[in-house]
Structures are given as structure tokens and as C-alpha cells.
PDB file of N, CA and C in Angstrom:
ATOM      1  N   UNK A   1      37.004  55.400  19.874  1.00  0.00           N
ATOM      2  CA  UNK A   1      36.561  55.600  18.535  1.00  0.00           C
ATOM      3  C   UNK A   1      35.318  54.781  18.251  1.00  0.00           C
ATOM      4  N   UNK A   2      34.249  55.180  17.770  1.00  0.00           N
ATOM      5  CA  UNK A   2      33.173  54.750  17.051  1.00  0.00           C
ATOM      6  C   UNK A   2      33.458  54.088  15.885  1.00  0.00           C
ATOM      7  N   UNK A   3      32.719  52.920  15.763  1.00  0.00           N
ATOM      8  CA  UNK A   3      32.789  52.274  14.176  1.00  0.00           C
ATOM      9  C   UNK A   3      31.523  52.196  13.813  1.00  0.00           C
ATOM     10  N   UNK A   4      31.886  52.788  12.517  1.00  0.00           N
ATOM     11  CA  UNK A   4      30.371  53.136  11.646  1.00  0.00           C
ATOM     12  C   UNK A   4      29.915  51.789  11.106  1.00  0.00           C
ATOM     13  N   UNK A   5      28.822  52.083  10.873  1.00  0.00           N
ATOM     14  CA  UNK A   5      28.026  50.443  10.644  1.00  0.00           C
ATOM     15  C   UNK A   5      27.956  51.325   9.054  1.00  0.00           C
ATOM     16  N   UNK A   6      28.444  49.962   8.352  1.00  0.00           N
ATOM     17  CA  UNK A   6      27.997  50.105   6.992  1.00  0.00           C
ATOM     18  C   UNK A   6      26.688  49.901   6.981  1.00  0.00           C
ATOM     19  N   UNK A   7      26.593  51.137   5.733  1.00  0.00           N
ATOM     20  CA  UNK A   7      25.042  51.319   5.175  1.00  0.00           C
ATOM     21  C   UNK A   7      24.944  50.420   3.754  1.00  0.00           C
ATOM     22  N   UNK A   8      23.735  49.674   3.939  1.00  0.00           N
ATOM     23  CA  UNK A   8      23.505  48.963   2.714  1.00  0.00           C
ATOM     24  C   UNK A   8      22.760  49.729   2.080  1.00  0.00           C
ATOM     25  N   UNK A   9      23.098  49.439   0.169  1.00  0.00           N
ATOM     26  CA  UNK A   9      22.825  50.634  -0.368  1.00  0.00           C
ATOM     27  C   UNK A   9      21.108  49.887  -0.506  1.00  0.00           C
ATOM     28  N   UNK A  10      20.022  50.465  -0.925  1.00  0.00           N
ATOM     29  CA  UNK A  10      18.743  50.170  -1.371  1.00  0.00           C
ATOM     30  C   UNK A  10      18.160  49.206  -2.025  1.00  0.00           C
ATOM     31  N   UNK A  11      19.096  49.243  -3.449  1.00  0.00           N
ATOM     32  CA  UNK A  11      19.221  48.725  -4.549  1.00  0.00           C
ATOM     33  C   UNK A  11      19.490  46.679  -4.066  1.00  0.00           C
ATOM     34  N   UNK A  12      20.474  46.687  -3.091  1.00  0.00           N
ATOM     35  CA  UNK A  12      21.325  45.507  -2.474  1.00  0.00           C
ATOM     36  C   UNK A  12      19.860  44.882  -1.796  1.00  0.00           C
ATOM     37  N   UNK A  13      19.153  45.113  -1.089  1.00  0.00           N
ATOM     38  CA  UNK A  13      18.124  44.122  -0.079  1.00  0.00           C
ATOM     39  C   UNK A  13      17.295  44.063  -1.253  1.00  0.00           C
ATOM     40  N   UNK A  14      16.435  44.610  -2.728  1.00  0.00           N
ATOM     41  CA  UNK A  14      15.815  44.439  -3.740  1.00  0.00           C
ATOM     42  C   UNK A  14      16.436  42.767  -4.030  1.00  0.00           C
ATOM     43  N   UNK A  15      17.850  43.118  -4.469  1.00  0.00           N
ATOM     44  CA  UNK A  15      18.544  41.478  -4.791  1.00  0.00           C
ATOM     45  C   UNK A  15      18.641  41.049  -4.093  1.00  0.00           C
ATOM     46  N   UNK A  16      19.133  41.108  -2.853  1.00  0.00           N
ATOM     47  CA  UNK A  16      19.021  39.923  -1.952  1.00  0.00           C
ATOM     48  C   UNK A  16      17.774  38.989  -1.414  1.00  0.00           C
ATOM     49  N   UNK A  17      16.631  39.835  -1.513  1.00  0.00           N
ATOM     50  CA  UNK A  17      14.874  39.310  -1.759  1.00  0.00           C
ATOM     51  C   UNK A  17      14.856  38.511  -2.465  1.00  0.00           C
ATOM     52  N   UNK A  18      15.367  39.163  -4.083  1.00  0.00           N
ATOM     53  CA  UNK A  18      14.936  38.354  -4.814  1.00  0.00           C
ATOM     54  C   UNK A  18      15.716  37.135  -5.121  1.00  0.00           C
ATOM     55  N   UNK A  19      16.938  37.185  -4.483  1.00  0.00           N
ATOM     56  CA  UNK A  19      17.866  35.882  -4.826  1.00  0.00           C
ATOM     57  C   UNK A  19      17.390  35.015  -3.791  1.00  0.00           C
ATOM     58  N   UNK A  20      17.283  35.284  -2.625  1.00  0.00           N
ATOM     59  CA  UNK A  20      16.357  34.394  -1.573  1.00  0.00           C
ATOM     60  C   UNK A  20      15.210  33.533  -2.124  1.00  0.00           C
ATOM     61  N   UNK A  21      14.365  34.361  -2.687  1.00  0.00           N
ATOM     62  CA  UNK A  21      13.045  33.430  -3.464  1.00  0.00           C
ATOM     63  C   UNK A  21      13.502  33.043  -4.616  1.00  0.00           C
ATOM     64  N   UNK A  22      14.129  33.517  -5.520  1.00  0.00           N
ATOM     65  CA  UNK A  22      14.614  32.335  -6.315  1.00  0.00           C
ATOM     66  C   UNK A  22      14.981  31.012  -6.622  1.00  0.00           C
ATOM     67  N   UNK A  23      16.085  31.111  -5.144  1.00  0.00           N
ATOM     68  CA  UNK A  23      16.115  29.599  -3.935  1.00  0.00           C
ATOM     69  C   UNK A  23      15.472  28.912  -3.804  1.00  0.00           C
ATOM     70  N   UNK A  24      14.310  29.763  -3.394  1.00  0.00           N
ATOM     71  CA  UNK A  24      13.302  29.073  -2.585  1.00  0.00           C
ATOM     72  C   UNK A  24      12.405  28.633  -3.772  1.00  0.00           C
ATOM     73  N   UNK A  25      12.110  29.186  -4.322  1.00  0.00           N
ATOM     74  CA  UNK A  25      11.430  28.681  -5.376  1.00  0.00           C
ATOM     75  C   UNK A  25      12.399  27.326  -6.276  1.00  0.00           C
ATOM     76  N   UNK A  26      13.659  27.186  -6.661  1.00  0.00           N
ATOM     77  CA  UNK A  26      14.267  26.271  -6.932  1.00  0.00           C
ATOM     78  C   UNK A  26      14.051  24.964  -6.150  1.00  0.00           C
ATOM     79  N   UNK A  27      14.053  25.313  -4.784  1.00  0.00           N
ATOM     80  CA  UNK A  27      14.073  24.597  -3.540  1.00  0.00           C
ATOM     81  C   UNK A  27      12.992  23.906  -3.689  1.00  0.00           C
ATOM     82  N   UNK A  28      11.772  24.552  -3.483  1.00  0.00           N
ATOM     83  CA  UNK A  28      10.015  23.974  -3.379  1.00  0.00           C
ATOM     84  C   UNK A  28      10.165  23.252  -5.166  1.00  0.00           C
ATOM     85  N   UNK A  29      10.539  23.281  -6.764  1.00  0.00           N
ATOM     86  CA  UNK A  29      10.381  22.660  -7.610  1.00  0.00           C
ATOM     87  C   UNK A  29      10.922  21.131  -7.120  1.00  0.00           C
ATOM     88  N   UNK A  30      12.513  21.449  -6.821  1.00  0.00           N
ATOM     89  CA  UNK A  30      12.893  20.015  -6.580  1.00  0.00           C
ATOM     90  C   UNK A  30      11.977  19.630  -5.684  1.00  0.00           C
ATOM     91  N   UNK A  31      11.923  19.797  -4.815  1.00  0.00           N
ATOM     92  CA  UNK A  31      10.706  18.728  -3.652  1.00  0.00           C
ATOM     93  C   UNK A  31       9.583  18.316  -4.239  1.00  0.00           C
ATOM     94  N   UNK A  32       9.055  19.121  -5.081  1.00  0.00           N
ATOM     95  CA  UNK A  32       7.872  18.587  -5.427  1.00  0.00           C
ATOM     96  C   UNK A  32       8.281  17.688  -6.317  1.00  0.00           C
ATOM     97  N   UNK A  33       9.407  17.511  -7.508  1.00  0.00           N
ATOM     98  CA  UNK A  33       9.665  16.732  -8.141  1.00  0.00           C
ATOM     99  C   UNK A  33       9.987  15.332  -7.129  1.00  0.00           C
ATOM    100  N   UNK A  34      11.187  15.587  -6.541  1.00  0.00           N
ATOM    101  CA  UNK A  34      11.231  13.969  -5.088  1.00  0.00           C
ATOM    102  C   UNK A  34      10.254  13.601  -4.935  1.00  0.00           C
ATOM    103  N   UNK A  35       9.211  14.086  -4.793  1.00  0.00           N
ATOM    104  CA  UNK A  35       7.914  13.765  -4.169  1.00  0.00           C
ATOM    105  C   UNK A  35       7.400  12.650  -5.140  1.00  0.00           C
ATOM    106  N   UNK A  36       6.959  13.440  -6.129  1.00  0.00           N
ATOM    107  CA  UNK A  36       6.350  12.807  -7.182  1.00  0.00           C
ATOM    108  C   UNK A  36       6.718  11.162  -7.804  1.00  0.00           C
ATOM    109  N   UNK A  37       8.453  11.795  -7.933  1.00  0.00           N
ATOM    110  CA  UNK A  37       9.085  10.332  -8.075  1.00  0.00           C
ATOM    111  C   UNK A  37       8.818   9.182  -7.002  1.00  0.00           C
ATOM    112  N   UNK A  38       8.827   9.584  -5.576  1.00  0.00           N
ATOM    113  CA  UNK A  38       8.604   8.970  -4.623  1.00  0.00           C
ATOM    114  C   UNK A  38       7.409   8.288  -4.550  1.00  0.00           C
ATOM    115  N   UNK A  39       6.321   9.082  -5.124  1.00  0.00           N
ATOM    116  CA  UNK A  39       5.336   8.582  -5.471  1.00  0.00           C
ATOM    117  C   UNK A  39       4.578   7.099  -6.286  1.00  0.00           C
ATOM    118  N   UNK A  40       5.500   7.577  -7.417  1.00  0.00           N
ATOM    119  CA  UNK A  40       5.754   6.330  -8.174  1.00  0.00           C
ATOM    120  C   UNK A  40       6.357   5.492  -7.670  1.00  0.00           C
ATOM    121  N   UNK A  41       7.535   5.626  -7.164  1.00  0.00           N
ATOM    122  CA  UNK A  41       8.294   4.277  -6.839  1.00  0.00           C
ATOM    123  C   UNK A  41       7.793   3.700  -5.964  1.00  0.00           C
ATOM    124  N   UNK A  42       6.960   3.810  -4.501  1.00  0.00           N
ATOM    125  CA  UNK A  42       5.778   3.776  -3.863  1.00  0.00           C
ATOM    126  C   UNK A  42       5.041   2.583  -4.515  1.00  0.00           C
ATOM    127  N   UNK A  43       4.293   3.193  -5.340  1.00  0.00           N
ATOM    128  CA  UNK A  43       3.191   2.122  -6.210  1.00  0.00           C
ATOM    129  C   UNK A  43       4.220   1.006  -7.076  1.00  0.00           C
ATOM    130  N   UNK A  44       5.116   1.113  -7.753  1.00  0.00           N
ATOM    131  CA  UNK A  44       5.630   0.236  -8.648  1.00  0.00           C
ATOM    132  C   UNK A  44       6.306  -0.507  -7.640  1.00  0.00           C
ATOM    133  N   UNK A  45       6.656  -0.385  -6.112  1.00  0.00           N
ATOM    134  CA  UNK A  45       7.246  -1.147  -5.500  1.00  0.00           C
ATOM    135  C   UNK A  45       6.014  -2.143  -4.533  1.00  0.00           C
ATOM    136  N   UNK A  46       4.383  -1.684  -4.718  1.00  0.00           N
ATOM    137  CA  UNK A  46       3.858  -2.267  -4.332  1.00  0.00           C
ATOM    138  C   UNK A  46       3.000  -3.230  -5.481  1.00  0.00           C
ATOM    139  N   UNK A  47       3.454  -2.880  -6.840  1.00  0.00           N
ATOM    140  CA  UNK A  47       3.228  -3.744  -7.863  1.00  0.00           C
ATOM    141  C   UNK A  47       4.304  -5.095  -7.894  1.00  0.00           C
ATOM    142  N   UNK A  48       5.637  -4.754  -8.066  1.00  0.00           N
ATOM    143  CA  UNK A  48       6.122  -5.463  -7.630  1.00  0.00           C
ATOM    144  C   UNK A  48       6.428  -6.793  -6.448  1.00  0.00           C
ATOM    145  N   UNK A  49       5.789  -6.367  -5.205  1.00  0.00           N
ATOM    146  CA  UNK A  49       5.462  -7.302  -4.424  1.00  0.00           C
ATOM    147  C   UNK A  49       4.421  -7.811  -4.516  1.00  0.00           C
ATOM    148  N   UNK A  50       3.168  -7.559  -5.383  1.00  0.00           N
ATOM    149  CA  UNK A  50       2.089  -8.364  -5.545  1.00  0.00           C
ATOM    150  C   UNK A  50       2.384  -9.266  -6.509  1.00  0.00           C
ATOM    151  N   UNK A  51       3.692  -8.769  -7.698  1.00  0.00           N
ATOM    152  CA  UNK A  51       4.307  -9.852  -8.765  1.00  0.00           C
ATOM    153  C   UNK A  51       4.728 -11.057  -7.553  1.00  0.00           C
ATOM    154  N   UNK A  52       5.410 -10.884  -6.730  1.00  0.00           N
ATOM    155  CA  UNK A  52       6.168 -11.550  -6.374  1.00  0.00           C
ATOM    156  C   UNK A  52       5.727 -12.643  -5.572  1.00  0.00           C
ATOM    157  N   UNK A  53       4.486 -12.310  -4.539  1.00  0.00           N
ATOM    158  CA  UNK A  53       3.590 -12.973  -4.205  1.00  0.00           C
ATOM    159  C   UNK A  53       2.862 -14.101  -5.233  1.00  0.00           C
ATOM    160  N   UNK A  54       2.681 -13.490  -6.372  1.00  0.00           N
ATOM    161  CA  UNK A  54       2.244 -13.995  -7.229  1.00  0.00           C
ATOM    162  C   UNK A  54       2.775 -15.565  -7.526  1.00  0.00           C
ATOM    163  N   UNK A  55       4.111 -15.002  -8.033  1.00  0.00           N
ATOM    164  CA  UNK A  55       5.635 -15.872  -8.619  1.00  0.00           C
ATOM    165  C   UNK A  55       5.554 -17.265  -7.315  1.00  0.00           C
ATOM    166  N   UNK A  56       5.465 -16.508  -6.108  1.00  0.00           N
ATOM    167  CA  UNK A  56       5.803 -17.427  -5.075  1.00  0.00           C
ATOM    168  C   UNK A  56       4.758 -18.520  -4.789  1.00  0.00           C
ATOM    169  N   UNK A  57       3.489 -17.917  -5.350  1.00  0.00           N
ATOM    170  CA  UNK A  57       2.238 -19.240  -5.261  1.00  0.00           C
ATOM    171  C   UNK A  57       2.948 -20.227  -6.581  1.00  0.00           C
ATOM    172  N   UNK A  58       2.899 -19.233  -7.468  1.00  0.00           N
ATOM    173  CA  UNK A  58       3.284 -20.167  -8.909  1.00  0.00           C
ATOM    174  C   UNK A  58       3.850 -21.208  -8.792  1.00  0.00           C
ATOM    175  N   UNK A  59       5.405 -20.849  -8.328  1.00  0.00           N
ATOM    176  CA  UNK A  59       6.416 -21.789  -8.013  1.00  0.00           C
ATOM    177  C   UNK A  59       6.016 -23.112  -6.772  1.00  0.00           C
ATOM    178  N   UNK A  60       5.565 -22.905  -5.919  1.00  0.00           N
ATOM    179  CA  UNK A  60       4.693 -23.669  -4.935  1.00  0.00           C
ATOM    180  C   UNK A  60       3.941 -24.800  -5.823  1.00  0.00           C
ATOM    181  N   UNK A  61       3.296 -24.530  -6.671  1.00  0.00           N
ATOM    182  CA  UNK A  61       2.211 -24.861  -7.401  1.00  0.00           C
ATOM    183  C   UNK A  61       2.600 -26.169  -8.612  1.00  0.00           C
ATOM    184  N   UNK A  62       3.594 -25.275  -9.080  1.00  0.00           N
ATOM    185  CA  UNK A  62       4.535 -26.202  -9.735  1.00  0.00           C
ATOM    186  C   UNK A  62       5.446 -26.923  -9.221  1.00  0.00           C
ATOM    187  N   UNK A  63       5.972 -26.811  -8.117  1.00  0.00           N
ATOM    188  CA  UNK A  63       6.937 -27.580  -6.966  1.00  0.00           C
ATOM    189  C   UNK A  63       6.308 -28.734  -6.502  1.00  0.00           C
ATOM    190  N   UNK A  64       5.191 -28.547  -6.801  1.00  0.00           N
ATOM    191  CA  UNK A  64       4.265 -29.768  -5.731  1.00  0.00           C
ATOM    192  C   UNK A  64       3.907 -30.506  -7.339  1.00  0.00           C
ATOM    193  N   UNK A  65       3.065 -29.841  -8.667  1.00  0.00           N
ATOM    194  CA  UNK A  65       3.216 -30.604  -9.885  1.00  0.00           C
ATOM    195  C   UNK A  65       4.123 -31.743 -10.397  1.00  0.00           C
ATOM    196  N   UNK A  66       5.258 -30.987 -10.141  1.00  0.00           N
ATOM    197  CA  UNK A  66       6.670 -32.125 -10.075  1.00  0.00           C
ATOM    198  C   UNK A  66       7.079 -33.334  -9.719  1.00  0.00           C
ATOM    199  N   UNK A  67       6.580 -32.649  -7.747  1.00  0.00           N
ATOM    200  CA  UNK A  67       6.167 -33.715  -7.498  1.00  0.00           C
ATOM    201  C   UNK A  67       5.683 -34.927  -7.393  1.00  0.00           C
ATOM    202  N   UNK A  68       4.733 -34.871  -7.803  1.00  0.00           N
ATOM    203  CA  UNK A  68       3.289 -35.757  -8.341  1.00  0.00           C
ATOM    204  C   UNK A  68       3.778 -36.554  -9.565  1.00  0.00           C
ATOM    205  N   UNK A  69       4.993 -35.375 -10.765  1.00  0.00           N
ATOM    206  CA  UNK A  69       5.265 -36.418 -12.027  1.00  0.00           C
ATOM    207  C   UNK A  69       6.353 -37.498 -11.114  1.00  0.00           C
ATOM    208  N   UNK A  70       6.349 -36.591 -10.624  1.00  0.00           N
ATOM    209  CA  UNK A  70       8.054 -38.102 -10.191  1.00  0.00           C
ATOM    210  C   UNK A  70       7.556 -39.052  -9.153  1.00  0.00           C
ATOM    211  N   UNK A  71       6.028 -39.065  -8.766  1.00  0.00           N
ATOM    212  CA  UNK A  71       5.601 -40.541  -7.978  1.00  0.00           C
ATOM    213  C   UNK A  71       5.249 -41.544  -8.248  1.00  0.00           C
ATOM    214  N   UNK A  72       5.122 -42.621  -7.825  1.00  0.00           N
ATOM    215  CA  UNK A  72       4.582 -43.736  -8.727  1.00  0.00           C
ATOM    216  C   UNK A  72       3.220 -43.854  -8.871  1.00  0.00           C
ATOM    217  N   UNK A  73       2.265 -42.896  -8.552  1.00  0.00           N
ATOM    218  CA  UNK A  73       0.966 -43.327  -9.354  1.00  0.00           C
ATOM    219  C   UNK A  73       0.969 -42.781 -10.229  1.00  0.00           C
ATOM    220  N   UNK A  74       1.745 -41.264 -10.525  1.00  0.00           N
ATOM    221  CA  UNK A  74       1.605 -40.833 -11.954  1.00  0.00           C
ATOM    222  C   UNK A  74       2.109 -42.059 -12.999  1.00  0.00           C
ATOM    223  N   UNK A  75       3.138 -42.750 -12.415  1.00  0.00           N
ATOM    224  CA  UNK A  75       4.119 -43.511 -13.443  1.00  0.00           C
ATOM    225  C   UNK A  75       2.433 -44.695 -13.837  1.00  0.00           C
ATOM    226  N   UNK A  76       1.882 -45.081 -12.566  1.00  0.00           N
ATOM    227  CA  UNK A  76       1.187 -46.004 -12.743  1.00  0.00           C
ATOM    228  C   UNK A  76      -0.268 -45.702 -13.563  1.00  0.00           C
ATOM    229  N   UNK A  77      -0.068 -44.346 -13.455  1.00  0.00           N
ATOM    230  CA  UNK A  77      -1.436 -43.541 -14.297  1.00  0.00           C
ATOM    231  C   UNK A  77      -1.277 -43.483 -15.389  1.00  0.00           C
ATOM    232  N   UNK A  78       0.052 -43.367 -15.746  1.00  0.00           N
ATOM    233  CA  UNK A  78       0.591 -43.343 -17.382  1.00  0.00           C
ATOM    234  C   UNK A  78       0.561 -44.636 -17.887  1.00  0.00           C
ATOM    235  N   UNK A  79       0.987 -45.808 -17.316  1.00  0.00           N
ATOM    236  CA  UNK A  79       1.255 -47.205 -17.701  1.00  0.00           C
ATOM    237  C   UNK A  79      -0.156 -47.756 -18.180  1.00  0.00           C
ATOM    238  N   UNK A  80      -1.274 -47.658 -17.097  1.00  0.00           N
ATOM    239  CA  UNK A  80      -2.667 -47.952 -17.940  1.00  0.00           C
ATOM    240  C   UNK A  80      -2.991 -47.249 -18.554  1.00  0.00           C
ATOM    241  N   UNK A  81      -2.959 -45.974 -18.720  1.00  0.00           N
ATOM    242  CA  UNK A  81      -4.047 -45.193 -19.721  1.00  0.00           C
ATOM    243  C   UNK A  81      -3.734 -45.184 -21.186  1.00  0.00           C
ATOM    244  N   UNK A  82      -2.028 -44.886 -20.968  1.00  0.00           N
ATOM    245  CA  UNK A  82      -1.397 -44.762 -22.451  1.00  0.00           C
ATOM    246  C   UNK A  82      -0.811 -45.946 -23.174  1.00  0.00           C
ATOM    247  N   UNK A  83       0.324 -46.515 -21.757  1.00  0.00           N
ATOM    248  CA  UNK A  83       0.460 -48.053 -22.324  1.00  0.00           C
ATOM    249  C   UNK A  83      -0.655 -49.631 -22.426  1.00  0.00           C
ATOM    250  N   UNK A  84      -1.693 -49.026 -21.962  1.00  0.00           N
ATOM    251  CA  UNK A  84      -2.271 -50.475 -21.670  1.00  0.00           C
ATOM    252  C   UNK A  84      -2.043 -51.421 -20.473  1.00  0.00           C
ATOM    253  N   UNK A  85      -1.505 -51.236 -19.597  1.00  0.00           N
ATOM    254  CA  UNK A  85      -0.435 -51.761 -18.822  1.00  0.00           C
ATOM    255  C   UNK A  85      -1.218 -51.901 -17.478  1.00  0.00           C
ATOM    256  N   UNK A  86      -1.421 -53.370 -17.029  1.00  0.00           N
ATOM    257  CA  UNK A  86      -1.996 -53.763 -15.900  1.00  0.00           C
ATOM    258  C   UNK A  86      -1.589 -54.629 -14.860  1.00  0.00           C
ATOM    259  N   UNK A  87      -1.257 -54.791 -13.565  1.00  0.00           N
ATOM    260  CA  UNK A  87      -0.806 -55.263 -12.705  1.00  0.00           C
ATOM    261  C   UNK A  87      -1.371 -56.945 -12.495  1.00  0.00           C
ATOM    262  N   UNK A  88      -0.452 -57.386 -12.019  1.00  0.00           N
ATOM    263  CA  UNK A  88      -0.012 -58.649 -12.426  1.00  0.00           C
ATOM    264  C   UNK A  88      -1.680 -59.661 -12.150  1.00  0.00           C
ATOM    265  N   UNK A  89      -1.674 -59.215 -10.937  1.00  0.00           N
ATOM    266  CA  UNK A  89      -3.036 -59.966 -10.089  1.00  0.00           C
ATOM    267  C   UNK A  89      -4.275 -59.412 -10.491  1.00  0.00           C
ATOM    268  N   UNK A  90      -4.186 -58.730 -11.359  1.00  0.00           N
ATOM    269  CA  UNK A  90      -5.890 -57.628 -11.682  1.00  0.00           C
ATOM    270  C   UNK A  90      -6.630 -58.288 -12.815  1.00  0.00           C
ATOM    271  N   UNK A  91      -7.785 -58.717 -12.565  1.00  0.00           N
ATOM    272  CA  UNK A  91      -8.305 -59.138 -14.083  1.00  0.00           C
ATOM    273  C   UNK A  91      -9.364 -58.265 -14.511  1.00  0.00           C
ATOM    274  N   UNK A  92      -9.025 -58.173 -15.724  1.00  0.00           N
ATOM    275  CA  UNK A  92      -9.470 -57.365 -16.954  1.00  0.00           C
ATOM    276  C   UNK A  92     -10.961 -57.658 -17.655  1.00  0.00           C
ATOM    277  N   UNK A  93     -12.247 -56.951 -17.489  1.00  0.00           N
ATOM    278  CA  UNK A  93     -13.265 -57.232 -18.334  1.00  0.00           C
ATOM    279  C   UNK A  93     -13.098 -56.448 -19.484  1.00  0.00           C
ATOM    280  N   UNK A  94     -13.615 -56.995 -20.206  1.00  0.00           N
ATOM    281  CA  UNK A  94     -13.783 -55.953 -21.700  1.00  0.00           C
ATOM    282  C   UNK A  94     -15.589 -56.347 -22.054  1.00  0.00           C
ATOM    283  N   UNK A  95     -15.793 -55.121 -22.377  1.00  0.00           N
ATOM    284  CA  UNK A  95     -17.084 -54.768 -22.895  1.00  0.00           C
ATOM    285  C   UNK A  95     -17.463 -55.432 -24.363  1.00  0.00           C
ATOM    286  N   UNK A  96     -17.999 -56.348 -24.582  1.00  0.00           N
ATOM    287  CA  UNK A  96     -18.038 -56.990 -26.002  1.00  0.00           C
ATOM    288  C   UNK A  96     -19.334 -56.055 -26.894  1.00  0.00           C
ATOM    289  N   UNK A  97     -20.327 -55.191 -26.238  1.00  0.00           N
ATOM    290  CA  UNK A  97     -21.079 -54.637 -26.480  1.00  0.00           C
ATOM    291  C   UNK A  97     -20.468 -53.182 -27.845  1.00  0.00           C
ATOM    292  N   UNK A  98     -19.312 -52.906 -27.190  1.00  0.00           N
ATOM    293  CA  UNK A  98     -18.684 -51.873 -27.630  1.00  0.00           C
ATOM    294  C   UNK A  98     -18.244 -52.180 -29.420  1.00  0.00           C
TER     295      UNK A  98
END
């Protein structure tokens, strides 16, 4: 016995075309949308590491500032300038002109 091959009616490969590109066309919007986003996140993630670079001199900068308050010449920089304050063996001129 022979088996007949179904016949597709005409009307059926019209829709099936067009449901194919429909797809496809759904298909190609999202990508281009991923893309785009990808795009951005791209740049804002290379903004971000130039923040961060940034942050990391900052902190350096101020790490070593700190430093400097908590040594003793700052202490000793503060003691003459603001207190008046002079070491034991040092003698002092003063300007009588002034």
C-alpha cells in the first residue's frame, strides 16, 4: 500500500512565512535592544572604574595626610606657630624694629 503525502493547503505556507518573520523580526528587536543596553553598561562600567581609580588616589592621599597629623613635627609645627612654644636649648631673637 502507498501512503499519500498530505497536501498542504496554499493558504497554510502564506502563515507559516509570515509567522516565521514575525519571529524573526521579534528576534532581531530584542537583540538590538541587548545590544544597546550592553552598550551602556560598557561605558558606565568604564566610568565607574575611572571613579574608582580616582577614590583610590584620594584615599592614598589622605592616608599619607594622616599620617603626617599624627607625627611629631606636625605636633612640633603646631606648638610654635600657634602655641608659641620653643625648645628648651633654642634662643629666641625678636625684632624690636617691628
Amino acid at each position: 500500500m502507498e501512503k499519500k503525502r498530505k497536501t498542504i493547503k496554499p493558504g497554510f505556507w502564506v502563515l507559516y512565512v509570515a509567522s516565521v518573520l514575525i519571529i524573526l523580526a521579534i528576534f532581531c528587536v530584542a537583540m538590538f535592544k541587548t545590544v544597546k543596553i550592553n552598550s551602556s553598561l560598557v561605558s558606565q562600567k568604564a566610568e565607574l572604574e575611572e571613579e574608582i581609580a580616582y577614590e583610590k588616589d584620594r584615599h592614598s592621599e589622605l592616608s599619607m595626610e594622616g599620617d603626617y597629623y599624627k607625627s611629631d613635627a606636625y605636633y612640633e609645627k603646631v606648638a610654635r606657630e600657634k602655641l608659641g612654644l620653643v625648645m628648651p636649648n633654642e634662643i629666641i631673637f625678636i625684632d624690636q624694629n617691628k
